[in-house]
PDB file of N, CA and C in Angstrom:
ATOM      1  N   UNK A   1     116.306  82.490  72.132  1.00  0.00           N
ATOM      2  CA  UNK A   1     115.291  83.029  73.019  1.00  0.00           C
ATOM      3  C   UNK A   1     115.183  84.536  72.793  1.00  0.00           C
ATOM      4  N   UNK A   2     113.955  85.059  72.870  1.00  0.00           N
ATOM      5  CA  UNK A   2     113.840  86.205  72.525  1.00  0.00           C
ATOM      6  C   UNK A   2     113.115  86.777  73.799  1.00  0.00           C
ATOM      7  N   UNK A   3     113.091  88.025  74.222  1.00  0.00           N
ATOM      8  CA  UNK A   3     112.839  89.158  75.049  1.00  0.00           C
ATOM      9  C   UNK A   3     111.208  89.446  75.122  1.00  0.00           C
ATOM     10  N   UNK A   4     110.360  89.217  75.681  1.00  0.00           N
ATOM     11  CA  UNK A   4     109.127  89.843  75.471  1.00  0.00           C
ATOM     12  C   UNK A   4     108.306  90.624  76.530  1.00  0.00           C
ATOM     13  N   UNK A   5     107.853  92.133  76.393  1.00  0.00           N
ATOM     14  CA  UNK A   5     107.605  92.443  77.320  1.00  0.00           C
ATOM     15  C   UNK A   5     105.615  92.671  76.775  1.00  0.00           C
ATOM     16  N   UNK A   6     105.181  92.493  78.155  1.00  0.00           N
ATOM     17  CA  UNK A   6     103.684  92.345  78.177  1.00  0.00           C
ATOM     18  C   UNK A   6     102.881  93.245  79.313  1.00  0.00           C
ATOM     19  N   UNK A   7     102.020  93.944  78.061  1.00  0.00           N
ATOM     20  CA  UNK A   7     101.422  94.549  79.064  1.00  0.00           C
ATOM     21  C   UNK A   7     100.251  94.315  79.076  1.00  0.00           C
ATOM     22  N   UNK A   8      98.862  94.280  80.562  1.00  0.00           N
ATOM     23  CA  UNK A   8      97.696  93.465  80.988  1.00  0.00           C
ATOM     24  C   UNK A   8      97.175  94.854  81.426  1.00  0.00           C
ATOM     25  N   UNK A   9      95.763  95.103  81.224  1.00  0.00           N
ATOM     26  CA  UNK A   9      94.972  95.676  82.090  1.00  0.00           C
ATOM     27  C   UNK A   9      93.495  94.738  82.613  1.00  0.00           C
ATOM     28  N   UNK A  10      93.169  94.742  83.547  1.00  0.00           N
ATOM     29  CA  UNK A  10      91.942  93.901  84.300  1.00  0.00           C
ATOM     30  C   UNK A  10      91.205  94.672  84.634  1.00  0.00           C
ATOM     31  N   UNK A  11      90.366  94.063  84.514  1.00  0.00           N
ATOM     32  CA  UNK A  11      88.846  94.656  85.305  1.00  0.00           C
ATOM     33  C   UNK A  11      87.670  93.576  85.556  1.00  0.00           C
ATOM     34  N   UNK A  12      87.596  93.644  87.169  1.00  0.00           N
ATOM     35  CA  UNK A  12      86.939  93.188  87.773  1.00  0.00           C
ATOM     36  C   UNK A  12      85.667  93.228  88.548  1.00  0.00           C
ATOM     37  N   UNK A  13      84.269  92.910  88.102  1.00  0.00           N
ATOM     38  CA  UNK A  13      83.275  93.570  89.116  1.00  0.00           C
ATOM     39  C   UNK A  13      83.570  93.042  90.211  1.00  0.00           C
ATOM     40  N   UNK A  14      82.807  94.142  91.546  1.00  0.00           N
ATOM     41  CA  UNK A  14      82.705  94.135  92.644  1.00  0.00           C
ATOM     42  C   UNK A  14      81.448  94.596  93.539  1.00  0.00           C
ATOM     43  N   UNK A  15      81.441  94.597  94.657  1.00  0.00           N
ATOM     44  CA  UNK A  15      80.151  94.525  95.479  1.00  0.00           C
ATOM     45  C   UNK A  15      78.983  94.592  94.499  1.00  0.00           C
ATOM     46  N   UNK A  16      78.696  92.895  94.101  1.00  0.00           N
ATOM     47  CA  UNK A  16      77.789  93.307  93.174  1.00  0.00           C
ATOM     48  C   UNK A  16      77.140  93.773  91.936  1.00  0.00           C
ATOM     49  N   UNK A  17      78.962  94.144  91.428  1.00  0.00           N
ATOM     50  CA  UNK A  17      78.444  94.967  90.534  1.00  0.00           C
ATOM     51  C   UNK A  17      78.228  96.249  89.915  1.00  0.00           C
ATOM     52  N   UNK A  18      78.491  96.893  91.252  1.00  0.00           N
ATOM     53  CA  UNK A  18      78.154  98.085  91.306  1.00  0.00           C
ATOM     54  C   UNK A  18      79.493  98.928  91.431  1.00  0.00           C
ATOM     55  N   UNK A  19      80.640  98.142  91.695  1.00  0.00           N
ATOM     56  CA  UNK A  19      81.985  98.976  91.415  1.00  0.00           C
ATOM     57  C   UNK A  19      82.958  98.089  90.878  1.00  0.00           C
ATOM     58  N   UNK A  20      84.261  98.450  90.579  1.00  0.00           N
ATOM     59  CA  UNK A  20      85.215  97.418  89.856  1.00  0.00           C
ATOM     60  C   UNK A  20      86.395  97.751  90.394  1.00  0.00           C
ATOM     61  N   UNK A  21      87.442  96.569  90.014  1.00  0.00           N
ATOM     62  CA  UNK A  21      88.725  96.547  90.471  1.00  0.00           C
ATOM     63  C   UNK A  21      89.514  96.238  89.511  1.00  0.00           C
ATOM     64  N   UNK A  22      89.848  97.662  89.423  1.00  0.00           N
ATOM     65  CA  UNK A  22      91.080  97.425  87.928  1.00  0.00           C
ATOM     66  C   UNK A  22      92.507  97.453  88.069  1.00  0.00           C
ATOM     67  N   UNK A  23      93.145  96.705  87.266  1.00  0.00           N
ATOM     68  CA  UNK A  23      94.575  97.059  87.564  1.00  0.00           C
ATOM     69  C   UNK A  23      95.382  96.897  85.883  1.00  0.00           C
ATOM     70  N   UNK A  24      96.583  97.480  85.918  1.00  0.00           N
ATOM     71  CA  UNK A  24      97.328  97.344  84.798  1.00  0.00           C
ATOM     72  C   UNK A  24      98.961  96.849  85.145  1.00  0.00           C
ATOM     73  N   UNK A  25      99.455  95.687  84.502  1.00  0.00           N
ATOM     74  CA  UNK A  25     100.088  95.034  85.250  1.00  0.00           C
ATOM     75  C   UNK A  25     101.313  94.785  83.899  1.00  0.00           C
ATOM     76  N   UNK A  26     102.397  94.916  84.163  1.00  0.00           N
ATOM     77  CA  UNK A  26     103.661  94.978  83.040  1.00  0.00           C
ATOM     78  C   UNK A  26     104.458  93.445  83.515  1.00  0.00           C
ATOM     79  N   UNK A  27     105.516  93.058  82.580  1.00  0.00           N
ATOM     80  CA  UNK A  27     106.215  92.049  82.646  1.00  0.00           C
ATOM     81  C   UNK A  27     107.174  91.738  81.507  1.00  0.00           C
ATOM     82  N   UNK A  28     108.417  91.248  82.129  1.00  0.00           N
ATOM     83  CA  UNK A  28     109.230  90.397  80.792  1.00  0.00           C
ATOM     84  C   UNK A  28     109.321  89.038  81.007  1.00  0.00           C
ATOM     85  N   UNK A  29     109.342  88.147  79.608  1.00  0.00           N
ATOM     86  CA  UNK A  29     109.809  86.792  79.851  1.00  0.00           C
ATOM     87  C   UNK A  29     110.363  86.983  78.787  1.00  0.00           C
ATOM     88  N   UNK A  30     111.223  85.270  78.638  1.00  0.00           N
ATOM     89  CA  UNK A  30     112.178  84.889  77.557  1.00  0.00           C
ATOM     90  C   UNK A  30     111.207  83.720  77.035  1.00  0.00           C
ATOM     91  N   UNK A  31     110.942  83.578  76.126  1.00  0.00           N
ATOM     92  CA  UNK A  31     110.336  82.901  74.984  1.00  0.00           C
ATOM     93  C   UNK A  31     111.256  82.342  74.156  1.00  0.00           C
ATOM     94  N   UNK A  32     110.657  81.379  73.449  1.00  0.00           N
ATOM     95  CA  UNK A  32     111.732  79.891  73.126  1.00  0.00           C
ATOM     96  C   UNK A  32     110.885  80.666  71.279  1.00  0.00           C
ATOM     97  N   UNK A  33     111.476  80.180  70.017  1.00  0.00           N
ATOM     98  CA  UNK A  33     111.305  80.146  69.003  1.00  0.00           C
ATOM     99  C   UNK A  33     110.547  79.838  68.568  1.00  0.00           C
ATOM    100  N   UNK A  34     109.090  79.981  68.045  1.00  0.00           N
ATOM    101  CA  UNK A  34     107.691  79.770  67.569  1.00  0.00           C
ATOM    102  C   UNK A  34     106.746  80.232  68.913  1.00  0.00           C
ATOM    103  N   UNK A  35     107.340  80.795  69.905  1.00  0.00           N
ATOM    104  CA  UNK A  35     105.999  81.057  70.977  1.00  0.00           C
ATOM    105  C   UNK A  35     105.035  82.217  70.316  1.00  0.00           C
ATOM    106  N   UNK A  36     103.724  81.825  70.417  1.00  0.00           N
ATOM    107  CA  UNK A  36     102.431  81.985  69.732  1.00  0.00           C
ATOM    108  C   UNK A  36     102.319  83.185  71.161  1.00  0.00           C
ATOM    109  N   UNK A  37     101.907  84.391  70.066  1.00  0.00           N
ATOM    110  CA  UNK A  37     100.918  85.548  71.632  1.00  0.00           C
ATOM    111  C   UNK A  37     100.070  85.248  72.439  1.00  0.00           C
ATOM    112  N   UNK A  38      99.630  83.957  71.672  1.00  0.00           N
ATOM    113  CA  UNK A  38      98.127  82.909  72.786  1.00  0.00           C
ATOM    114  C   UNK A  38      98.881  82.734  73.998  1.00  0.00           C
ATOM    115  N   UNK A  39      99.971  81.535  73.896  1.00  0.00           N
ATOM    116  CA  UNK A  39     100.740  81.199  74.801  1.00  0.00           C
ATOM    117  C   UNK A  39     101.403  82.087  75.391  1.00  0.00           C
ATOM    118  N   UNK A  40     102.013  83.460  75.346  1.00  0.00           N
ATOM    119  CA  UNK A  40     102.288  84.272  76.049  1.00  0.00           C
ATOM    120  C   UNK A  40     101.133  85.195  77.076  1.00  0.00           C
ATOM    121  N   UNK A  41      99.655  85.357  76.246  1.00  0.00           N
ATOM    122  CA  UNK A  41      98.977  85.778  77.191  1.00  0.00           C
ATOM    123  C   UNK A  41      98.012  84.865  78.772  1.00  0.00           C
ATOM    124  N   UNK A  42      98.329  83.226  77.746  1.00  0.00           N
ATOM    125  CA  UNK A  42      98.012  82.320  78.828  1.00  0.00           C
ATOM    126  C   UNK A  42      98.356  82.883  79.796  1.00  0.00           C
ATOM    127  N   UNK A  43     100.188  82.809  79.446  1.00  0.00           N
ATOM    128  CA  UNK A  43     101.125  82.758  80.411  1.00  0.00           C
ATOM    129  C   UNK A  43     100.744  83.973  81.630  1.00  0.00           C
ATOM    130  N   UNK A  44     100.334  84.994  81.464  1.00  0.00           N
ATOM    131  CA  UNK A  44     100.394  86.281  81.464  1.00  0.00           C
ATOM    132  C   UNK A  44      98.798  86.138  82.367  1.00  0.00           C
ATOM    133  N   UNK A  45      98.097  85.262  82.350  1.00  0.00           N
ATOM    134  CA  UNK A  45      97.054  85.484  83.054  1.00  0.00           C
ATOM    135  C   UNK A  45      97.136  84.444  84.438  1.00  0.00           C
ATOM    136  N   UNK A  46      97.787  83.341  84.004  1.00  0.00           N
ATOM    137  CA  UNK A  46      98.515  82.559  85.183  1.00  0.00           C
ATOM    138  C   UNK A  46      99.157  83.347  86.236  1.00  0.00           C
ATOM    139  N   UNK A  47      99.598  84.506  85.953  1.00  0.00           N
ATOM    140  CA  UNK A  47     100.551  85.219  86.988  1.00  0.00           C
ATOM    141  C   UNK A  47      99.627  86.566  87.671  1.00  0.00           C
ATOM    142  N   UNK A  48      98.641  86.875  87.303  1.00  0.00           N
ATOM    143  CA  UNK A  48      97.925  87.685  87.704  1.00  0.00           C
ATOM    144  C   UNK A  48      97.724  87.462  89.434  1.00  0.00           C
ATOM    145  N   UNK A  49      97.706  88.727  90.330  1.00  0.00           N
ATOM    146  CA  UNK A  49      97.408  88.476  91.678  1.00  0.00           C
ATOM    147  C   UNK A  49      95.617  87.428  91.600  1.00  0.00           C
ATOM    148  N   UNK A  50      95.343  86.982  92.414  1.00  0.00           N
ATOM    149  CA  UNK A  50      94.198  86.099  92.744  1.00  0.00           C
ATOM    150  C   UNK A  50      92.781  87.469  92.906  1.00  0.00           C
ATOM    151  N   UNK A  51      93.153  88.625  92.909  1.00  0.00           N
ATOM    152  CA  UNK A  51      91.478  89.227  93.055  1.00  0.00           C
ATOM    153  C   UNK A  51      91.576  89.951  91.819  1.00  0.00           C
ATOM    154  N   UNK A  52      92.679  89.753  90.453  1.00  0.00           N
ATOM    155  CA  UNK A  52      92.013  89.845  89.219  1.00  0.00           C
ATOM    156  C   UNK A  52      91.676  88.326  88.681  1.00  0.00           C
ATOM    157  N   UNK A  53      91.805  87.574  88.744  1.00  0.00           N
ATOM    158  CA  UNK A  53      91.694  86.142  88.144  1.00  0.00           C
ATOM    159  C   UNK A  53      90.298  86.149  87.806  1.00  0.00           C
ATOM    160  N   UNK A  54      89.578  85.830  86.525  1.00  0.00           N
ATOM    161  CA  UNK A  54      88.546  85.864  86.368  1.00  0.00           C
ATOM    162  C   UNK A  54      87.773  87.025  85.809  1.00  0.00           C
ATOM    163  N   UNK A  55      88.663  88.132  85.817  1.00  0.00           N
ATOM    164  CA  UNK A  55      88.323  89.784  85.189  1.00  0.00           C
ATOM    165  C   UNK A  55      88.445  89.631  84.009  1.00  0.00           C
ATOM    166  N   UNK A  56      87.923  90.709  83.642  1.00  0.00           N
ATOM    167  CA  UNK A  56      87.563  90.979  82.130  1.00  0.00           C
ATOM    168  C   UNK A  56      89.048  92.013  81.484  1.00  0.00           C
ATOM    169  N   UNK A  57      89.824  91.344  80.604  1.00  0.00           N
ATOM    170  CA  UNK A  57      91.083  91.696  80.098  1.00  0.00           C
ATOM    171  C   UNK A  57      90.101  92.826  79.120  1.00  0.00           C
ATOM    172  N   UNK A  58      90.615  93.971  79.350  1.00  0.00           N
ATOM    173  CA  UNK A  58      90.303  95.555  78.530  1.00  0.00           C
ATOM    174  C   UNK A  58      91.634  95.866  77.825  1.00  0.00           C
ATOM    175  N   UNK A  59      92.616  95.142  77.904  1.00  0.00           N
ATOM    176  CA  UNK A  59      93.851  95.926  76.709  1.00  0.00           C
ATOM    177  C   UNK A  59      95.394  94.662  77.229  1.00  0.00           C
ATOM    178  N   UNK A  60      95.745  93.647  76.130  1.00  0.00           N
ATOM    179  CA  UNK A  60      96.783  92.884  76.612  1.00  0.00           C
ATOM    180  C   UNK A  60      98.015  93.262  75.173  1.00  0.00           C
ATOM    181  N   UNK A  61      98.616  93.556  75.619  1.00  0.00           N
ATOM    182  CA  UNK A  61      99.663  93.548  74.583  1.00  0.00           C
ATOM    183  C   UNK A  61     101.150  93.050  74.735  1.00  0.00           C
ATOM    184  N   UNK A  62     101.840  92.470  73.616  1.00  0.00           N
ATOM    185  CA  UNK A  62     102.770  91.702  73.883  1.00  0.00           C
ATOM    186  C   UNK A  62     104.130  91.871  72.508  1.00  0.00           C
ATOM    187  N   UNK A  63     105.324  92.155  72.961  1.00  0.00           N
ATOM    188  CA  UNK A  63     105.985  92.688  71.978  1.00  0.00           C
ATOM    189  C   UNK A  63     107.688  92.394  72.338  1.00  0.00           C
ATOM    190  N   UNK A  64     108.418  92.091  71.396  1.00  0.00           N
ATOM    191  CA  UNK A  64     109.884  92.127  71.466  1.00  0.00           C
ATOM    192  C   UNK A  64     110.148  93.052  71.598  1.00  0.00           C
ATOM    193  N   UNK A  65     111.195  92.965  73.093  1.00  0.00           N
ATOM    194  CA  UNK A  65     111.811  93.743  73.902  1.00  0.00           C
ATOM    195  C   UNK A  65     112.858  94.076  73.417  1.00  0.00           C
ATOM    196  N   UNK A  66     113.788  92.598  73.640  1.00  0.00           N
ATOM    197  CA  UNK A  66     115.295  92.030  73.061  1.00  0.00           C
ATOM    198  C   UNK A  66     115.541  91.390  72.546  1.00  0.00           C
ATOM    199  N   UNK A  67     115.609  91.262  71.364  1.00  0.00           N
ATOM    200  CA  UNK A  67     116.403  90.106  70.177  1.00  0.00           C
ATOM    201  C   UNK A  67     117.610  89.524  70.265  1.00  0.00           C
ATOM    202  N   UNK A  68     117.897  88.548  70.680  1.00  0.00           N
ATOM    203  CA  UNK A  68     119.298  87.603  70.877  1.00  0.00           C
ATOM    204  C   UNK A  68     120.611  88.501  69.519  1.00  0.00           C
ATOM    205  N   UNK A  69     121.741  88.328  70.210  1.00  0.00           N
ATOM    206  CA  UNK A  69     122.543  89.454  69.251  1.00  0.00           C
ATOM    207  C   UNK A  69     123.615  88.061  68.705  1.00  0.00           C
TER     208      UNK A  69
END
């Protein structure tokens, strides 16, 4: 298992349209051997609070933290 830390920024319209709700949101998981960045950013949007769900991802990145010793 390897270390991965992920970072999310969101953006969400609001009233309309006319303003947005952004947020930038960090995390680690442990990942099993062949996990694909797809499957980590799935993962990564599953956990988002409920008033970004549905926002427009502006910057996701995903990278080994910790390598098993």
């Amino acid at each position: 298992m390897t270390e991965y830390f992920a970072v999310i920024t969101i953006s969400k319209p609001t009233n309309n349209g006319t303003g947005a709700l952004q947020g930038t949101f960090t995390c680690t998981m442990r990942v099993g051997a062949g996990t694909t960045r797809s499957a980590i950013y799935e993962h990564v949007l599953k956990t988002m609070p409920r008033q970004f769900q549905g926002g427009n991802v502006m910057f996701f990145s995903a990278e080994p933290n910790r390598t098993p010793h």
